[in-house]
Protein backbone atom coordinates (compact mmCIF):
# COMPACT_ATOMS: atom_id res chain seq x y z
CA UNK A 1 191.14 -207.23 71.61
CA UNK A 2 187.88 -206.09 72.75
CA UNK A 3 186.28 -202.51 71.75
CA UNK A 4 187.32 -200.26 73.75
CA UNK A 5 185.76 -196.58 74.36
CA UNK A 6 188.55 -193.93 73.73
CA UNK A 7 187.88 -190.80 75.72
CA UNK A 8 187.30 -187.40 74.35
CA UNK A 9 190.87 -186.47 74.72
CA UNK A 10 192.40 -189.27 73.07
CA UNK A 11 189.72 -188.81 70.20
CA UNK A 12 191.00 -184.94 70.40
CA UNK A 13 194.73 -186.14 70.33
CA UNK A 14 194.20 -188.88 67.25
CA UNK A 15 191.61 -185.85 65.43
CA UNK A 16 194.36 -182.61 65.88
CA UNK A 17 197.45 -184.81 65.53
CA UNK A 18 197.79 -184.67 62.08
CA UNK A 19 196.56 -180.92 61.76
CA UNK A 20 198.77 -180.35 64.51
CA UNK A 21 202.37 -182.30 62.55
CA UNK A 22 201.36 -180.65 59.50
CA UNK A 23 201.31 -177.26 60.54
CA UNK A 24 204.92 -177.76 62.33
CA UNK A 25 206.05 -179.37 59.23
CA UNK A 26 205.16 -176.54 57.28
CA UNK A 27 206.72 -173.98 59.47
CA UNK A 28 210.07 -176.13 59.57
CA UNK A 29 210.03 -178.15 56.23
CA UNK A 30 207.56 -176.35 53.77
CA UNK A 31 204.43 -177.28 52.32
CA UNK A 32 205.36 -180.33 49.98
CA UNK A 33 207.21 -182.36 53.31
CA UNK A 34 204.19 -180.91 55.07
CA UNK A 35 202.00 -182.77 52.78
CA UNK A 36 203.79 -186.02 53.36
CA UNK A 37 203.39 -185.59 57.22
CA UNK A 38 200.06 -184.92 56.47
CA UNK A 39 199.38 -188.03 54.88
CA UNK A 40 201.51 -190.23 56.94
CA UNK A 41 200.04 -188.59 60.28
CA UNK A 42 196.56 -189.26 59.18
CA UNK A 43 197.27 -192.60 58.18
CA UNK A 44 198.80 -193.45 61.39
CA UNK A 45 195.92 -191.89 63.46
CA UNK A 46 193.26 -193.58 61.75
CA UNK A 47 194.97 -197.13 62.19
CA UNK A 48 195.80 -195.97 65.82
CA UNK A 49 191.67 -195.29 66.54
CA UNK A 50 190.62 -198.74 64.67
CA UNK A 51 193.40 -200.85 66.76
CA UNK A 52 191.71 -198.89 70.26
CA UNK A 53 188.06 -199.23 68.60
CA UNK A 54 187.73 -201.82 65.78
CA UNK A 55 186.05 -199.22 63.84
CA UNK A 56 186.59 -196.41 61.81
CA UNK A 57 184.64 -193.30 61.62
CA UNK A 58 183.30 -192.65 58.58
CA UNK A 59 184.24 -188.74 58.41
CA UNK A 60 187.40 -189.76 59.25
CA UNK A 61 187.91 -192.34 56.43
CA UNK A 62 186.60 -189.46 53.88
CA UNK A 63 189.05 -187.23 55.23
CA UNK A 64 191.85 -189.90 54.61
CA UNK A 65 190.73 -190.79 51.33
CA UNK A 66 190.93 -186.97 50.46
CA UNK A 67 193.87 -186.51 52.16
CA UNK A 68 195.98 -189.71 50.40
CA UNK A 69 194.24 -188.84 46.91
CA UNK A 70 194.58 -184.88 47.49
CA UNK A 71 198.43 -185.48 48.73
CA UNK A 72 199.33 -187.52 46.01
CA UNK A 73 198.23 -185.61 43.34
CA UNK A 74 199.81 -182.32 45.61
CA UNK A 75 203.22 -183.93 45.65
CA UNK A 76 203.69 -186.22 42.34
CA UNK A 77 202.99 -182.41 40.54
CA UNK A 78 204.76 -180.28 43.15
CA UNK A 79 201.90 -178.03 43.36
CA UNK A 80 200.16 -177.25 46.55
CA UNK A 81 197.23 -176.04 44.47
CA UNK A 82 195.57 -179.72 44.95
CA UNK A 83 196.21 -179.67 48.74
CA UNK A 84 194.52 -176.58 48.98
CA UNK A 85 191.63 -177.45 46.81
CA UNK A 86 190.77 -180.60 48.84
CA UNK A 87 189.81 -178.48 51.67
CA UNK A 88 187.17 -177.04 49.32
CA UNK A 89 185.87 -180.34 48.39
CA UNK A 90 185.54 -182.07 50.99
CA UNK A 91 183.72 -179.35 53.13
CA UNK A 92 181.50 -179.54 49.28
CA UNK A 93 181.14 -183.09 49.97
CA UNK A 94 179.77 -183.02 53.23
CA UNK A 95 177.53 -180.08 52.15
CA UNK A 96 176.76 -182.26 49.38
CA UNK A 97 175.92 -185.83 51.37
CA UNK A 98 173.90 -183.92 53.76
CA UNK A 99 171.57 -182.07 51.42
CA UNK A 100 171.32 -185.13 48.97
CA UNK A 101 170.34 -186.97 52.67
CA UNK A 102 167.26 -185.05 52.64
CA UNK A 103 166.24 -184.74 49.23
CA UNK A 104 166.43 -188.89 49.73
CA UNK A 105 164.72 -188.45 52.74
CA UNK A 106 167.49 -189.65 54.71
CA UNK A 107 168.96 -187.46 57.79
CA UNK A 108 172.75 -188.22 58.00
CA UNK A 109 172.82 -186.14 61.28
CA UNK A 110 170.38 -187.73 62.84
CA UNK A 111 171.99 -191.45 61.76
CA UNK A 112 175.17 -189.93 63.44
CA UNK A 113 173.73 -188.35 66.61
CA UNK A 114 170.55 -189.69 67.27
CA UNK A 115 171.70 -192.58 69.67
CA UNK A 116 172.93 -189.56 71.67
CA UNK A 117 170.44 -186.85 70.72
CA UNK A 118 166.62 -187.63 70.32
CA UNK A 119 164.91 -184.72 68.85
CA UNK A 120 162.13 -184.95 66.24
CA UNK A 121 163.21 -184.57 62.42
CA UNK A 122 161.81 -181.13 61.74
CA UNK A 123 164.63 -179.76 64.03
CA UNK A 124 167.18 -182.73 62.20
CA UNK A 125 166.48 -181.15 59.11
CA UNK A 126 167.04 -177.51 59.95
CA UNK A 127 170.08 -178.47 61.75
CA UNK A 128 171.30 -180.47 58.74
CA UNK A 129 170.69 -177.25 56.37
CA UNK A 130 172.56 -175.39 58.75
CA UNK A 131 175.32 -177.82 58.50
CA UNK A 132 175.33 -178.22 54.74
CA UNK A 133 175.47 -174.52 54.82
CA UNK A 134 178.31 -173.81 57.03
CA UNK A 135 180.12 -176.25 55.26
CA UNK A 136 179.73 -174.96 51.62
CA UNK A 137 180.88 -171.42 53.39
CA UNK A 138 183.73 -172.80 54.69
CA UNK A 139 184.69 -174.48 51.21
CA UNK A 140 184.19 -170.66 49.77
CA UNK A 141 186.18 -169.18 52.68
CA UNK A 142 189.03 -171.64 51.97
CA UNK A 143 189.12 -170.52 48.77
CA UNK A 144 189.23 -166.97 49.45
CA UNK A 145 192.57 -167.53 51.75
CA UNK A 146 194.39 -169.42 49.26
CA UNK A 147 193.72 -166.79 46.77
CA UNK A 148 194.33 -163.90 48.76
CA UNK A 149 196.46 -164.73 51.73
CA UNK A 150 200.01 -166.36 52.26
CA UNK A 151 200.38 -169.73 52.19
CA UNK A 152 201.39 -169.60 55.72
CA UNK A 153 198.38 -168.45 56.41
CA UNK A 154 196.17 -170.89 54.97
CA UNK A 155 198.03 -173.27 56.51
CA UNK A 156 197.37 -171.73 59.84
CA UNK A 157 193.63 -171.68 58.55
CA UNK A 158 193.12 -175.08 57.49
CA UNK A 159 195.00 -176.52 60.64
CA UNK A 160 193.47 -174.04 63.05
CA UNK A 161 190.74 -171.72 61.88
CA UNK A 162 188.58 -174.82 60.40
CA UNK A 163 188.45 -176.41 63.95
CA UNK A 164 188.05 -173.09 65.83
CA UNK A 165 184.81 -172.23 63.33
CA UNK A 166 183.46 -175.65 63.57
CA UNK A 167 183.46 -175.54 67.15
CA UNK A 168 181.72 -171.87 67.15
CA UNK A 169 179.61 -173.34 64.80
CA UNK A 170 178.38 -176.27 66.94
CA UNK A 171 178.34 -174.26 69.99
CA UNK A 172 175.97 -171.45 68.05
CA UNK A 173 173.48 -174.40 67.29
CA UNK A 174 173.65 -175.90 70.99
CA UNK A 175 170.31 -173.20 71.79
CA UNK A 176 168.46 -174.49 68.99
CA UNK A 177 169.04 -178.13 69.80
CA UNK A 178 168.71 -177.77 73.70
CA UNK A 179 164.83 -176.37 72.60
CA UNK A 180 163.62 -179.78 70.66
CA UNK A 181 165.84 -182.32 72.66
CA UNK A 182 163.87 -185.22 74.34
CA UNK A 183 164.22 -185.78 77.74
C-alpha cells in the first residue's frame, strides 16, 4: 500500500475516537472498563492511521505509550488515581520537550509546522513558550478537577474540555502567527 493522505476528518475521527469510547464507557461501565476502552480504542486508532499512512505521529505514539503504561498501572491497582495523573504528565512532558527544545536550541514547533508555516524563529520561540505554558496550566488545571470535582466530571474534562481549550488556545495564537508568517 502506498501513503495515503487522510483528510482532516478522518484524522478528527481516529484523534476523538478514543476520547469519545471512553467517555461513553464511563457513563455506562465506570471508570476501570473505561480505562480498558481507553487503551484498546487508542491502540486500535493508532494502528488504523499507520495502515492509511505508514507513519505514526509522534504525539500520538506519546499519548499511547502514556495511555498503555498509565492504564495498566490504573487497572492492575484498581485505582483511577494513575489515569488521572497521566493527564498531568503528559501535558508536563510536552511542556517539558518544548522548553528543553530551546534551551538545546532546537524548536520542536517549528520541526512540526514549519513545512506548513514559514515564519522566522523569534516568533517559533514565543509561540513555543506559549505552548509549553498552556500546557503546564493545563497539567495544573487537571489536577485541580480531580481534586475538587466528581469523577464524572473530570472525565467530561479530560475527554472534552482538553480539546475545547486546545483549540481556543490555537485559535488565540492564530493573530500572532498570521503577523510573522511568510508569504
Amino acid at each position: 500500500m502506498t501513503d495515503v493522505k487522510i483528510s482532516q476528518g478522518q484524522k478528527l475521527a481516529l484523534d476523538l475516537g478514543p476520547l469519545l469510547a471512553f467517555f461513553v464507557a464511563n457513563w455506562q461501565l465506570g471508570l476501570l472498563w473505561a480505562t480498558a476502552v481507553l487503551m484498546a480504542a487508542t491502540f486500535v486508532s493508532l494502528a488504523i492511521s499507520y495502515y492509511l499512512t505508514r507513519k505514526i505521529n509522534k504525539f500520538a505514539l506519546v499519548g499511547a505509550v502514556f495511555v498503555g503504561l498509565f492504564g495498566a498501572i490504573t487497572l492492575y491497582l484498581q485505582d483511577p488515581w494513575y489515569l488521572k495523573l497521566k493527564v498531568t504528565l503528559i501535558e508536563g512532558f510536552f511542556a517539558f520537550i518544548l522548553l528543553a527544545g530551546l534551551y538545546f536550541k532546537r524548536i520542536f514547533l517549528k520541526d512540526m509546522m514549519g513545512s506548513a508555516i514559514e515564519m522566522p524563529d523569534d516568533a517559533w520561540r514565543t509561540l513555543t513558550i506559549r505552548w509549553a505554558v498552556f500546557f503546564a496550566a493545563m497539567g495544573i488545571v487537571n489536577i485541580v478537577i480531580w481534586n475538587f470535582f466528581s469523577t464524572e466530571v473530570w472525565v467530561a474534562f479530560k475527554a472534552f474540555g482538553l480539546l475545547i481549550c486546545t483549540l481556543v488556545f490555537a485559535l488565540a495564537n492564530a493573530p500572532f502567527m498570521a503577523k510573522y508568517i511568510k508569504d
